[in-house]
N, C-alpha and C. Protein backbone atom coordinates (compact mmCIF):
# COMPACT_ATOMS: atom_id res chain seq x y z
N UNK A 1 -3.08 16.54 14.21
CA UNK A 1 -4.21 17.41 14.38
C UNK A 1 -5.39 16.82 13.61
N UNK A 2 -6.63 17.19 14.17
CA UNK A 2 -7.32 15.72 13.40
C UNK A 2 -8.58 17.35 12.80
N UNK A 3 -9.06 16.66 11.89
CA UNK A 3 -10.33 17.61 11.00
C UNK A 3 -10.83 18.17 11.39
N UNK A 4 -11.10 19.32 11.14
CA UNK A 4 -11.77 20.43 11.91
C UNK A 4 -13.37 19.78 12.09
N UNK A 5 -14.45 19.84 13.21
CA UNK A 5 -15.68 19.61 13.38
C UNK A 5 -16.58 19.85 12.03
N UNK A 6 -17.12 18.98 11.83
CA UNK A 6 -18.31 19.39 10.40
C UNK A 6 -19.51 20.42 11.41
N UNK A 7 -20.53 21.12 10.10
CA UNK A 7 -21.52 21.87 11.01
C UNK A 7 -22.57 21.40 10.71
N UNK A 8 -22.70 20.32 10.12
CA UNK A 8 -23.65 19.08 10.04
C UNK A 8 -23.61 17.85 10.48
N UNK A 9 -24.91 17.46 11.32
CA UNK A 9 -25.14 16.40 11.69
C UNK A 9 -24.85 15.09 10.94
N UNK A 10 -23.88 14.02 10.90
CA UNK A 10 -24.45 12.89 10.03
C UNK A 10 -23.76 11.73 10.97
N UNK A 11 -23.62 10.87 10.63
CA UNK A 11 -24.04 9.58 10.77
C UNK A 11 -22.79 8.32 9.94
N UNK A 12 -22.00 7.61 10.55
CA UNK A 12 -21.15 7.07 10.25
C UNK A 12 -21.55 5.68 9.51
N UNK A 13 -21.91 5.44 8.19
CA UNK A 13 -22.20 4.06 8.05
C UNK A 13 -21.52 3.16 7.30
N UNK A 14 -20.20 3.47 6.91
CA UNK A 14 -19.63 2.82 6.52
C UNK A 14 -17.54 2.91 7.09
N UNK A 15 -16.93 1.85 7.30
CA UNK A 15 -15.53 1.83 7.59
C UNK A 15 -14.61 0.74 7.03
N UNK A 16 -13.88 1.22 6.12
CA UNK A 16 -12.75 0.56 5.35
C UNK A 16 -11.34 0.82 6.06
N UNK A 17 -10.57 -0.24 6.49
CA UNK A 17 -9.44 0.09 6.99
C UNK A 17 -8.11 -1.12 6.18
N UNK A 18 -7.56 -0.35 6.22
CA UNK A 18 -6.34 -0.62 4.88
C UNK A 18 -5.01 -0.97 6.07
N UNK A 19 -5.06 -1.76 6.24
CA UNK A 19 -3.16 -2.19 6.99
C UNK A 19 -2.46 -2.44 6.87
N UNK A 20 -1.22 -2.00 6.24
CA UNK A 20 0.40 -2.85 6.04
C UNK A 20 1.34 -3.02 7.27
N UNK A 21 1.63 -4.03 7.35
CA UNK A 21 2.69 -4.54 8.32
C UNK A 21 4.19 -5.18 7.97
N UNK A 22 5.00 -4.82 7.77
CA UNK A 22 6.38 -4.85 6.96
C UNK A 22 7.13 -6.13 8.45
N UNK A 23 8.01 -7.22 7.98
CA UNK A 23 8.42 -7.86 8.69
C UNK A 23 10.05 -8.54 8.33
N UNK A 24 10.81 -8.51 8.87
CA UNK A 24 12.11 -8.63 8.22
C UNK A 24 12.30 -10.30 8.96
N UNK A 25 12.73 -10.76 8.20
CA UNK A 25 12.42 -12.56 7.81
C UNK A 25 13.98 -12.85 8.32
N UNK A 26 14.19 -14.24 8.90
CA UNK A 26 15.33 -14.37 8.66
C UNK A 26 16.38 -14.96 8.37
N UNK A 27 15.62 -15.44 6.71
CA UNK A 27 16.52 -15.72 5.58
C UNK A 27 17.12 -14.56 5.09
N UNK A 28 16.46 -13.27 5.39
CA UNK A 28 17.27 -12.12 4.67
C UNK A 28 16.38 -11.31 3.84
N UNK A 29 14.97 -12.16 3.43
CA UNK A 29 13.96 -11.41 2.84
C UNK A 29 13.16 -10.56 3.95
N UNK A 30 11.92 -9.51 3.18
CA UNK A 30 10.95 -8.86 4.11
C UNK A 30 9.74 -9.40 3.63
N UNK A 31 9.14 -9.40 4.48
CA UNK A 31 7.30 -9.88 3.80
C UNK A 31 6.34 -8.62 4.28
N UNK A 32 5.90 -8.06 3.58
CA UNK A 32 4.93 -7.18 3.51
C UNK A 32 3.82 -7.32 3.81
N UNK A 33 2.82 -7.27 4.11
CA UNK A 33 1.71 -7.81 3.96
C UNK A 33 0.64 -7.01 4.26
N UNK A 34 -0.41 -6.55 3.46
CA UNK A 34 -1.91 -5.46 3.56
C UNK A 34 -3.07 -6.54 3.96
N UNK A 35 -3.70 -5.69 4.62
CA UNK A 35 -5.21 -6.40 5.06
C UNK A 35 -6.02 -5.42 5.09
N UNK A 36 -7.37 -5.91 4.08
CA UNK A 36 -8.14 -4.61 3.81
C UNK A 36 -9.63 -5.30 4.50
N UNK A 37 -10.78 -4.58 4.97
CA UNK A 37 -11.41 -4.72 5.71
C UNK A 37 -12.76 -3.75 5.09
N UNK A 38 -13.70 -3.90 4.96
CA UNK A 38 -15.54 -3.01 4.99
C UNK A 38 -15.79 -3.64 5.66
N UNK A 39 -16.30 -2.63 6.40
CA UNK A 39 -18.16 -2.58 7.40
C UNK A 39 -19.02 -1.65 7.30
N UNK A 40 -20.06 -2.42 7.79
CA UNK A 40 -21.25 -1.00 7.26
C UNK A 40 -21.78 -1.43 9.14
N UNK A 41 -22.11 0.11 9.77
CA UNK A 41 -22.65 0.05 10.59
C UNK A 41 -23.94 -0.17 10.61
N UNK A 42 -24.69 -0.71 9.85
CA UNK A 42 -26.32 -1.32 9.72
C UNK A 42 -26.11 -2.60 8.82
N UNK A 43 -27.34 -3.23 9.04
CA UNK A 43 -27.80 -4.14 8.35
C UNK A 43 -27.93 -4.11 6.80
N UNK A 44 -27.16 -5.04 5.70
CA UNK A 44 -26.70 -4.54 4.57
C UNK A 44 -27.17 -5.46 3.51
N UNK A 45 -27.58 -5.00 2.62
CA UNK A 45 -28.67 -6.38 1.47
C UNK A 45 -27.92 -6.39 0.38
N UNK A 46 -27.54 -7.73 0.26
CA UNK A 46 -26.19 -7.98 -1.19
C UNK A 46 -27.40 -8.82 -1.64
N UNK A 47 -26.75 -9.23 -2.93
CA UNK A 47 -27.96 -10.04 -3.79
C UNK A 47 -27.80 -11.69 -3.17
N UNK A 48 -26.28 -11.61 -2.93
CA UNK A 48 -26.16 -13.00 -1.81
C UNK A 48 -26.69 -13.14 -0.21
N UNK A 49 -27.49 -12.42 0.38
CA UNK A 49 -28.06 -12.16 1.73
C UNK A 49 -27.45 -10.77 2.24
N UNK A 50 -27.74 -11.00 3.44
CA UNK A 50 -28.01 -9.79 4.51
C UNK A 50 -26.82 -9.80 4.95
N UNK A 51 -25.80 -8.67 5.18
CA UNK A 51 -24.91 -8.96 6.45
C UNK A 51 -25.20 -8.02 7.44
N UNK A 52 -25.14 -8.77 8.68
CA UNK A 52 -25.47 -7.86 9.29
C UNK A 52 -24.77 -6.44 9.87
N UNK A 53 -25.30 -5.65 10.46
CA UNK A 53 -24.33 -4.72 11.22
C UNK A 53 -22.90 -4.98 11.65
N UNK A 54 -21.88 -4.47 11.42
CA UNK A 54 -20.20 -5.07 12.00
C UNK A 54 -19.78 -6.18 11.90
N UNK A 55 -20.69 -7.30 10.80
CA UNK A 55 -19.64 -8.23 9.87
C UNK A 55 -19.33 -7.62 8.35
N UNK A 56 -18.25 -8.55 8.36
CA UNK A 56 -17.16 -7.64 7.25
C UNK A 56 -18.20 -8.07 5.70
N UNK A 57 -18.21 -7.00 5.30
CA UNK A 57 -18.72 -6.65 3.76
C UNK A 57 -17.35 -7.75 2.57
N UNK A 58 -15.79 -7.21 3.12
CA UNK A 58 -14.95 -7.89 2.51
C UNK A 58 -13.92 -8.22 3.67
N UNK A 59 -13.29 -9.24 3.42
CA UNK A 59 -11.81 -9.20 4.64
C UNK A 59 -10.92 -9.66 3.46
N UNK A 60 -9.93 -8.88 3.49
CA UNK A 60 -8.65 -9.61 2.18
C UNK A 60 -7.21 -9.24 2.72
N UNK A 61 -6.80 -9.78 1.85
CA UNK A 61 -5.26 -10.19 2.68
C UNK A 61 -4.00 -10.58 1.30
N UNK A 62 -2.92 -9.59 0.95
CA UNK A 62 -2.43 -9.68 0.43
C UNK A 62 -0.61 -9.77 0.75
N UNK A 63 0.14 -10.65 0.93
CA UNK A 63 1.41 -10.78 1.31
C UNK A 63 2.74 -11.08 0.25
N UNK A 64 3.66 -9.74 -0.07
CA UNK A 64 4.72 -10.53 -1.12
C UNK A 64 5.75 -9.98 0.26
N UNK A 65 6.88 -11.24 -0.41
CA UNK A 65 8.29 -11.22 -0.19
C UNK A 65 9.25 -10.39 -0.64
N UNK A 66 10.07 -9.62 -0.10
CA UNK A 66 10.28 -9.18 -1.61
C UNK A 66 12.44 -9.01 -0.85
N UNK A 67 13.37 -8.73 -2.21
CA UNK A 67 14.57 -8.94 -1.32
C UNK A 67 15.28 -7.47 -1.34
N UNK A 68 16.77 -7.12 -0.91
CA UNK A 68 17.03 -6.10 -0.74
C UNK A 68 16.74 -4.68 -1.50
N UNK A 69 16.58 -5.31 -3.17
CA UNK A 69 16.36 -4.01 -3.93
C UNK A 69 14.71 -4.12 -4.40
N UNK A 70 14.06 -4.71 -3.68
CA UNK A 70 13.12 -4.59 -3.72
C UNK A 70 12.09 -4.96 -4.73
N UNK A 71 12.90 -6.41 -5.35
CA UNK A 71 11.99 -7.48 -6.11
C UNK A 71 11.00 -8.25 -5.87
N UNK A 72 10.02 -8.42 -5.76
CA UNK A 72 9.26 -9.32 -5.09
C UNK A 72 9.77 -10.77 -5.76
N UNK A 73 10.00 -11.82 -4.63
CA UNK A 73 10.27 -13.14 -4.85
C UNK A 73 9.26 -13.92 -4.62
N UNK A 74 8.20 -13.62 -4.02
CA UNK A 74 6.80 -14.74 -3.81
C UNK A 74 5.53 -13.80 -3.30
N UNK A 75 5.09 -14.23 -3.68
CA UNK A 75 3.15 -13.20 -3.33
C UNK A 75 2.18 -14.17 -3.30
N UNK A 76 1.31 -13.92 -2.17
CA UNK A 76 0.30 -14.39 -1.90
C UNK A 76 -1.13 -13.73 -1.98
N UNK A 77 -2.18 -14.51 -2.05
CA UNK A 77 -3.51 -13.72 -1.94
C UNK A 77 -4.94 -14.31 -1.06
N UNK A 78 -5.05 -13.38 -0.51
CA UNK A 78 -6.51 -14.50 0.05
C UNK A 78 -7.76 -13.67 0.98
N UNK A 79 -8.97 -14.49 0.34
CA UNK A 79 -10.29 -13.73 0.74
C UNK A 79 -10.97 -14.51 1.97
N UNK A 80 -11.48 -14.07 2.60
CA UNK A 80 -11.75 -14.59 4.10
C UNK A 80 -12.67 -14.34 3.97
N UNK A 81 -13.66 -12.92 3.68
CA UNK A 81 -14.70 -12.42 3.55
C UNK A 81 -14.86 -11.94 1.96
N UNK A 82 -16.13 -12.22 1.48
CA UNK A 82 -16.03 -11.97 -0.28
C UNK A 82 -17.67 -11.29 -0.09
N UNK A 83 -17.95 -10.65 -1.14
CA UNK A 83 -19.77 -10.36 -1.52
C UNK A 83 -20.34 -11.38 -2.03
N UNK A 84 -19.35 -12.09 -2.74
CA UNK A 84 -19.85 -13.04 -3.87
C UNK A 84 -19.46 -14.19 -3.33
N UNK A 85 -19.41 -15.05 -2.55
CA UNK A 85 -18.96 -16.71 -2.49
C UNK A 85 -19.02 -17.33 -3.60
N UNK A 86 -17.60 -17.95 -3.66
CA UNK A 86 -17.51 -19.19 -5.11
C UNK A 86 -17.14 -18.08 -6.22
N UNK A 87 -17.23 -16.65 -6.47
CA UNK A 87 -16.74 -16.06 -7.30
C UNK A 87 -15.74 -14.98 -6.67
N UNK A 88 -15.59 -14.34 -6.08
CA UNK A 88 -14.63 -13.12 -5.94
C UNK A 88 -12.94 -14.05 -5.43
N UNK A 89 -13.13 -15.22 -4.45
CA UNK A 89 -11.80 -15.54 -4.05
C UNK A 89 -11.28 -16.85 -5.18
N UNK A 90 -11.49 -16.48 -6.27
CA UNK A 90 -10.92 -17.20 -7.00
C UNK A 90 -9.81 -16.47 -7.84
N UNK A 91 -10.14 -15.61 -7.68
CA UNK A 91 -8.73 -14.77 -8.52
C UNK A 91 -7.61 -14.92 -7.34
N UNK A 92 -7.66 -14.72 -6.36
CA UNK A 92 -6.25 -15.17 -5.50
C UNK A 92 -4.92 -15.34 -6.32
N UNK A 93 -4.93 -16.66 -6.56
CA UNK A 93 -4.04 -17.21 -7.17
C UNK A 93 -3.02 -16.62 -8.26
N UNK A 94 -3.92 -15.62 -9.01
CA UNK A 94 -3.23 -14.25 -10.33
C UNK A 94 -2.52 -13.44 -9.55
N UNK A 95 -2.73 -13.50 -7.96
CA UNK A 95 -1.61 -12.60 -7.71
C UNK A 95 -0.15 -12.67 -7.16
N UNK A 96 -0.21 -14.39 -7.57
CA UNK A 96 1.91 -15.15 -7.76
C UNK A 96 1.92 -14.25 -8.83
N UNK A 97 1.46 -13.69 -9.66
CA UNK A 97 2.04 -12.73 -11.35
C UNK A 97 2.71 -11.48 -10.93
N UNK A 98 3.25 -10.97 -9.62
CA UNK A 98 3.56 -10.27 -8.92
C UNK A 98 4.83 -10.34 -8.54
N UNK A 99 5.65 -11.66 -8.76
CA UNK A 99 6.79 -12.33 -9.15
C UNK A 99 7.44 -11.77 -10.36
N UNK A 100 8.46 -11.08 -9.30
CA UNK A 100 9.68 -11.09 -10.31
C UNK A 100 9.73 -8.69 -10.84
N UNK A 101 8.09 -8.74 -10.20
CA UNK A 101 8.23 -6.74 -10.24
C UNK A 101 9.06 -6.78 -9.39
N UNK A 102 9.11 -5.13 -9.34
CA UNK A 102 9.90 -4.52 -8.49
C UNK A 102 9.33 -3.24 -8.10
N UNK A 103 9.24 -3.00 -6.68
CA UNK A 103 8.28 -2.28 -6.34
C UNK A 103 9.22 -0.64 -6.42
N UNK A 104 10.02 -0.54 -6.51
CA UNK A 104 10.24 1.00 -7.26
C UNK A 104 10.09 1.39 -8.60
N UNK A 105 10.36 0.17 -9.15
CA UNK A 105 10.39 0.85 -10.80
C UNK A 105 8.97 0.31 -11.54
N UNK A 106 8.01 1.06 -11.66
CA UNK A 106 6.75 0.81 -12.98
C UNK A 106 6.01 0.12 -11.69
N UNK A 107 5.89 -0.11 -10.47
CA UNK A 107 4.89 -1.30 -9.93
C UNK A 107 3.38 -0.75 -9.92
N UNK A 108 3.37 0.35 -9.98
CA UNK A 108 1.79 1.08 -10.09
C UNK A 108 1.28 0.58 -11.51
N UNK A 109 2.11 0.85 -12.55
CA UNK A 109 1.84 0.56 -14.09
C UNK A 109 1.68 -0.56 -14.34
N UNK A 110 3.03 -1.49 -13.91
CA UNK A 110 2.73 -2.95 -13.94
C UNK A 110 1.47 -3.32 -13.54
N UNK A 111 1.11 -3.04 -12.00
CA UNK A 111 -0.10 -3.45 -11.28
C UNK A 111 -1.38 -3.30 -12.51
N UNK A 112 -1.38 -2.04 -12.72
CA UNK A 112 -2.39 -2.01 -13.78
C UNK A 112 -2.71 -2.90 -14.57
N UNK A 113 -1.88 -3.13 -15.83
CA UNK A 113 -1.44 -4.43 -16.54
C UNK A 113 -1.88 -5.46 -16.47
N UNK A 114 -1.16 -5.72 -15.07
CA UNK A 114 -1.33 -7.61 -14.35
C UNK A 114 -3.06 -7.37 -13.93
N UNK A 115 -3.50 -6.46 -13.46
CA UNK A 115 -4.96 -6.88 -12.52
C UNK A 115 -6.20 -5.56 -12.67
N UNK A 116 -5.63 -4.79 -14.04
CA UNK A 116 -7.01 -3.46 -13.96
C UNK A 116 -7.82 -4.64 -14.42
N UNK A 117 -9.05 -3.77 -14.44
CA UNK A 117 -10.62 -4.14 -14.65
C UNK A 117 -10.75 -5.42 -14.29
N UNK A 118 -11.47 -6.36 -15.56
CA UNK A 118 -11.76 -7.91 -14.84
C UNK A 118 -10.62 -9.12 -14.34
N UNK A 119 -9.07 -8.43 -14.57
CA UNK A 119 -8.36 -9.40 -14.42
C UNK A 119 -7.63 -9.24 -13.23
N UNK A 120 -8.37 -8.64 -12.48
CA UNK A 120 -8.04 -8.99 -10.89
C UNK A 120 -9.49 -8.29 -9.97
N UNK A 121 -9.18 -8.25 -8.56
CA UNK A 121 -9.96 -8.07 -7.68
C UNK A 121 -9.79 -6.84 -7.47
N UNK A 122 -10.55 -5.83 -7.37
CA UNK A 122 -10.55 -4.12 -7.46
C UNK A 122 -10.11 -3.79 -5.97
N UNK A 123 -10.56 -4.09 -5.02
CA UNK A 123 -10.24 -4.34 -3.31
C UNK A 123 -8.38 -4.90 -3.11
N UNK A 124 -7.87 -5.97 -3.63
CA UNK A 124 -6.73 -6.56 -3.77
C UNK A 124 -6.06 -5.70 -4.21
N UNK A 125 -6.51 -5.23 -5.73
CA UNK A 125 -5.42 -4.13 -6.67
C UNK A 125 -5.24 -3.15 -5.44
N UNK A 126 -6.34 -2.43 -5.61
CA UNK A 126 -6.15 -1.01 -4.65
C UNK A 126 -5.30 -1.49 -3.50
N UNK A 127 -5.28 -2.44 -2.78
CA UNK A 127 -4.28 -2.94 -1.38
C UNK A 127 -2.99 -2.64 -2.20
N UNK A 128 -2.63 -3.31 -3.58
CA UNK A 128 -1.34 -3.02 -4.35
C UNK A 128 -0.42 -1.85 -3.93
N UNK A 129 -1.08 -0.86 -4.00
CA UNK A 129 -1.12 0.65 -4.51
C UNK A 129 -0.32 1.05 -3.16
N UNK A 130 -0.23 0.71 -1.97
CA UNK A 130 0.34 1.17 -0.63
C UNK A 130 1.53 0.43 -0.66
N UNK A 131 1.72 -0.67 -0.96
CA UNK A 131 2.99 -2.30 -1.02
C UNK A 131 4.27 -1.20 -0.94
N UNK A 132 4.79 -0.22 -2.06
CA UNK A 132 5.89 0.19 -2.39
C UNK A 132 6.07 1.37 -1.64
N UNK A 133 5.51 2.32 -0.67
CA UNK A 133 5.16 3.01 0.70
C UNK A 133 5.68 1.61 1.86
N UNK A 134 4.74 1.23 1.67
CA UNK A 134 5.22 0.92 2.98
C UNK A 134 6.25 -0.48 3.23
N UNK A 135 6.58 -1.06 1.91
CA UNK A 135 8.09 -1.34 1.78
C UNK A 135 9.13 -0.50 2.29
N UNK A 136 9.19 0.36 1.69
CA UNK A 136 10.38 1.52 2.22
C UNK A 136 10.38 1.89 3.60
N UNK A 137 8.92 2.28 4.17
CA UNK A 137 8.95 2.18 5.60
C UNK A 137 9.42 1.19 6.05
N UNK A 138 8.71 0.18 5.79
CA UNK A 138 9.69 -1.31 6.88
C UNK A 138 11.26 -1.00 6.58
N UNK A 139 11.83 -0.36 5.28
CA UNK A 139 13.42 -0.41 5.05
C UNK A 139 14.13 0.15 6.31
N UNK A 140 13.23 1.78 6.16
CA UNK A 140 14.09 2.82 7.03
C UNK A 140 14.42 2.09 8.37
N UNK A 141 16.11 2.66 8.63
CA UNK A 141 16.38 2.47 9.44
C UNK A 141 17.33 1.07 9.15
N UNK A 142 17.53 -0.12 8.48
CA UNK A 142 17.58 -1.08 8.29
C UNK A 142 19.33 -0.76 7.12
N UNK A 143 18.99 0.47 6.25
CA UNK A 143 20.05 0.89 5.60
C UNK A 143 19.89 2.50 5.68
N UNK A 144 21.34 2.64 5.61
CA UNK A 144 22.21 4.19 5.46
C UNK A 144 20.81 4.62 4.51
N UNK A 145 20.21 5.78 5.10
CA UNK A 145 19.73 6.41 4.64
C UNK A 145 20.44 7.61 3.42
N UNK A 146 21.75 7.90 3.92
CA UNK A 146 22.24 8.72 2.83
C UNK A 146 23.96 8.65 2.88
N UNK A 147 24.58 7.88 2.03
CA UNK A 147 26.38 7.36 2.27
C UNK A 147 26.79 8.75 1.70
N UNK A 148 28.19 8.72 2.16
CA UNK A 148 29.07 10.15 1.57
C UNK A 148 29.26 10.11 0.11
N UNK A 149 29.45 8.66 -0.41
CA UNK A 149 29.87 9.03 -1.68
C UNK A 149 28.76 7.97 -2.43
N UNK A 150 27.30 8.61 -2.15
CA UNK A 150 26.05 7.17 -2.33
C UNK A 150 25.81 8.62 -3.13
N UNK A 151 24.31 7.97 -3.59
CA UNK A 151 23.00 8.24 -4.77
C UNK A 151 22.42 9.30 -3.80
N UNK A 152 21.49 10.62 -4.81
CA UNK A 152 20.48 11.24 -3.79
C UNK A 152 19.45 10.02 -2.99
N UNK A 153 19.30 10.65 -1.60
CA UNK A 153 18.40 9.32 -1.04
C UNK A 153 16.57 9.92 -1.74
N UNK A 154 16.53 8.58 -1.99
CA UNK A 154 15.33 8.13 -2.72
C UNK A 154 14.07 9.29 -2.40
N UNK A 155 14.22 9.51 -1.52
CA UNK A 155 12.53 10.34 -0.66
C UNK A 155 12.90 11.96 -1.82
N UNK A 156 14.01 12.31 -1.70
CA UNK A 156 14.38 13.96 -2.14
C UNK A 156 13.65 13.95 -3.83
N UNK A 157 12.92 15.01 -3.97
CA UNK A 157 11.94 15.73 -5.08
C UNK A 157 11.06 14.91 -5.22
N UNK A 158 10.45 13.59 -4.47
CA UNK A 158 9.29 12.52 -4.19
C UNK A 158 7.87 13.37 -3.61
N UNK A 159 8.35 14.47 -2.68
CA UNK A 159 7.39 15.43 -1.96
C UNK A 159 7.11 16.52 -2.43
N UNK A 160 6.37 17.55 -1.70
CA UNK A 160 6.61 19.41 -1.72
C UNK A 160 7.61 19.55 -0.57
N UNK A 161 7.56 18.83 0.64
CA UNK A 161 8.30 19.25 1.69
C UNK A 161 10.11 19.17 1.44
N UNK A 162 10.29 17.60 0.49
CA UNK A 162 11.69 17.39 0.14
C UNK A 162 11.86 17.89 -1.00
N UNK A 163 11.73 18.58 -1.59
CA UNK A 163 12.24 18.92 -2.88
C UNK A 163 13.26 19.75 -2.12
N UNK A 164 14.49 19.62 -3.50
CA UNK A 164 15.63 19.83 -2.96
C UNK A 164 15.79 21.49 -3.21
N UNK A 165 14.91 22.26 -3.64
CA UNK A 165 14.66 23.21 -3.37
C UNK A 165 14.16 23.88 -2.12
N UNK A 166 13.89 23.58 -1.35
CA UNK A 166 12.90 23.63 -0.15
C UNK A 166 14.18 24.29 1.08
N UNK A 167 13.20 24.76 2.44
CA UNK A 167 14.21 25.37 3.82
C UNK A 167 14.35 23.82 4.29
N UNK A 168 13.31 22.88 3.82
CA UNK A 168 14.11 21.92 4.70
C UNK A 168 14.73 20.68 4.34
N UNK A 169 15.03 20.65 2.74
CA UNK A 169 16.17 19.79 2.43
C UNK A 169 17.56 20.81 2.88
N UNK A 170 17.45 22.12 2.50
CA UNK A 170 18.62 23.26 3.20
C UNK A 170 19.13 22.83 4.54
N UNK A 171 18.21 22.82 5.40
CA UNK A 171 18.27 22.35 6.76
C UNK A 171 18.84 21.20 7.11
N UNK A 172 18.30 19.78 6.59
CA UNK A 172 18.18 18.25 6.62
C UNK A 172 18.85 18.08 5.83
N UNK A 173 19.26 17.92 4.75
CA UNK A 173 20.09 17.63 3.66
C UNK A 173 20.73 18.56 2.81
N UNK A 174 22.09 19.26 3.62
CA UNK A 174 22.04 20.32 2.75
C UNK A 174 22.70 20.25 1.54
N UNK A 175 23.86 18.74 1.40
CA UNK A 175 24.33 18.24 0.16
C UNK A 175 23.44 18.33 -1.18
N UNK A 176 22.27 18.36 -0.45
CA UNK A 176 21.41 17.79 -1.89
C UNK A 176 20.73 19.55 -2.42
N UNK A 177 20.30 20.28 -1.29
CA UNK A 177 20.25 21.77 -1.50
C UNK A 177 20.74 22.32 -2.69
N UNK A 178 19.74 22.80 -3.61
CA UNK A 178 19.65 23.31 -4.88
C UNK A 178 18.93 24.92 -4.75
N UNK A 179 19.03 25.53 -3.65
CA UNK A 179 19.37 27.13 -3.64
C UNK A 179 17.27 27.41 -3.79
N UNK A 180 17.00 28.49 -3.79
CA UNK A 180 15.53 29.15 -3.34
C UNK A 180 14.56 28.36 -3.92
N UNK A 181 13.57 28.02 -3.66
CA UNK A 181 12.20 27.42 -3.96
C UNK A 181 11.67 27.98 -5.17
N UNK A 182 11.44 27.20 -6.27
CA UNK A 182 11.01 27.41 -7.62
C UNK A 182 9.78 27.75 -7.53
N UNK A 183 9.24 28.59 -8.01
CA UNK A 183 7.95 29.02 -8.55
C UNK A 183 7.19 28.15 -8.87
């Protein structure tokens, strides 16, 4: 269902689109990979020139490997489109330091760490921030979502909808069902 109509007139001038594409390799690893994208629908004045209408403000591109439990084994980085030429796609390279996390446990915190403020690319980081989402998406389906004598599956008390309090872990999972919805 998409947003209810605004009751004001305006005017679209800017579009950022964020993409992960999950790919199962076949040595046995997955490669992940985000591509982040600005445009400004007008003509746009950086201190490095003009771009014009519907060329990219930034184009970036971030790809790790990562293996079954979800270590990253190799990461890549790279700027196609920058504000700054000769300065913004030089950090690339800081993001092999991505080697060896693990995108369930601390990778938001880590991320911080390895690349807040000047020691990474603010556009790149933020691409970070989706990697361990949509890892798991590329998983589903790939493994037993929930074994008889396995772990709660990962998603349960992650939501409002799965908490194992809820009508529809009751419903969907009723092993994991922990009786009326908490206050």
């Amino acid at each position: 269902m998409p947003l209810p109509l605004t009751d004001v007139e305006r005017e679209l001038t800017h579009t950022r689109r964020v993409r992960y594409e999950g790919y199962k390799r076949a040595d046995g690893f997955w490669d992940i990979e985000a591509h982040l994208t600005d445009v400004k629908n007008h003509d746009y004045k950086l201190k490095t020139g003009v771009r014009r209408a519907g060329q990219p403000i930034h184009e970036m591109w971030v790809r790790i490997t990562i293996d079954r439990s979800f270590t990253i084994v190799a990461a890549a980085a790279s700027s196609d489109v920058v504000p700054y030429p000769g300065g913004c796609e030089k950090i690339a390279p800081a993001y092999r330091k991505l080697v060896g996390l693990s995108l369930i446990r601390g990778f938001r915190k880590n991320v911080h760490e390895l690349f807040g403020a000047v020691k990474g690319c603010t556009h790149m980081t933020e691409m970070l921030a989706g990697l361990p989402t949509a890892a798991i998406q590329t998983f589903a389906g790939e493994v037993p979502e929930e074994r008889e004598d396995g772990p709660k599956p990962f998603q349960l008390d992650q939501c409002h909808a799965l908490e194992t309090t809820t009508e529809t872990v009751r419903q969907w999972y009723p092993k994991w069902y922990r009786g009326g919805k908490a206050a």
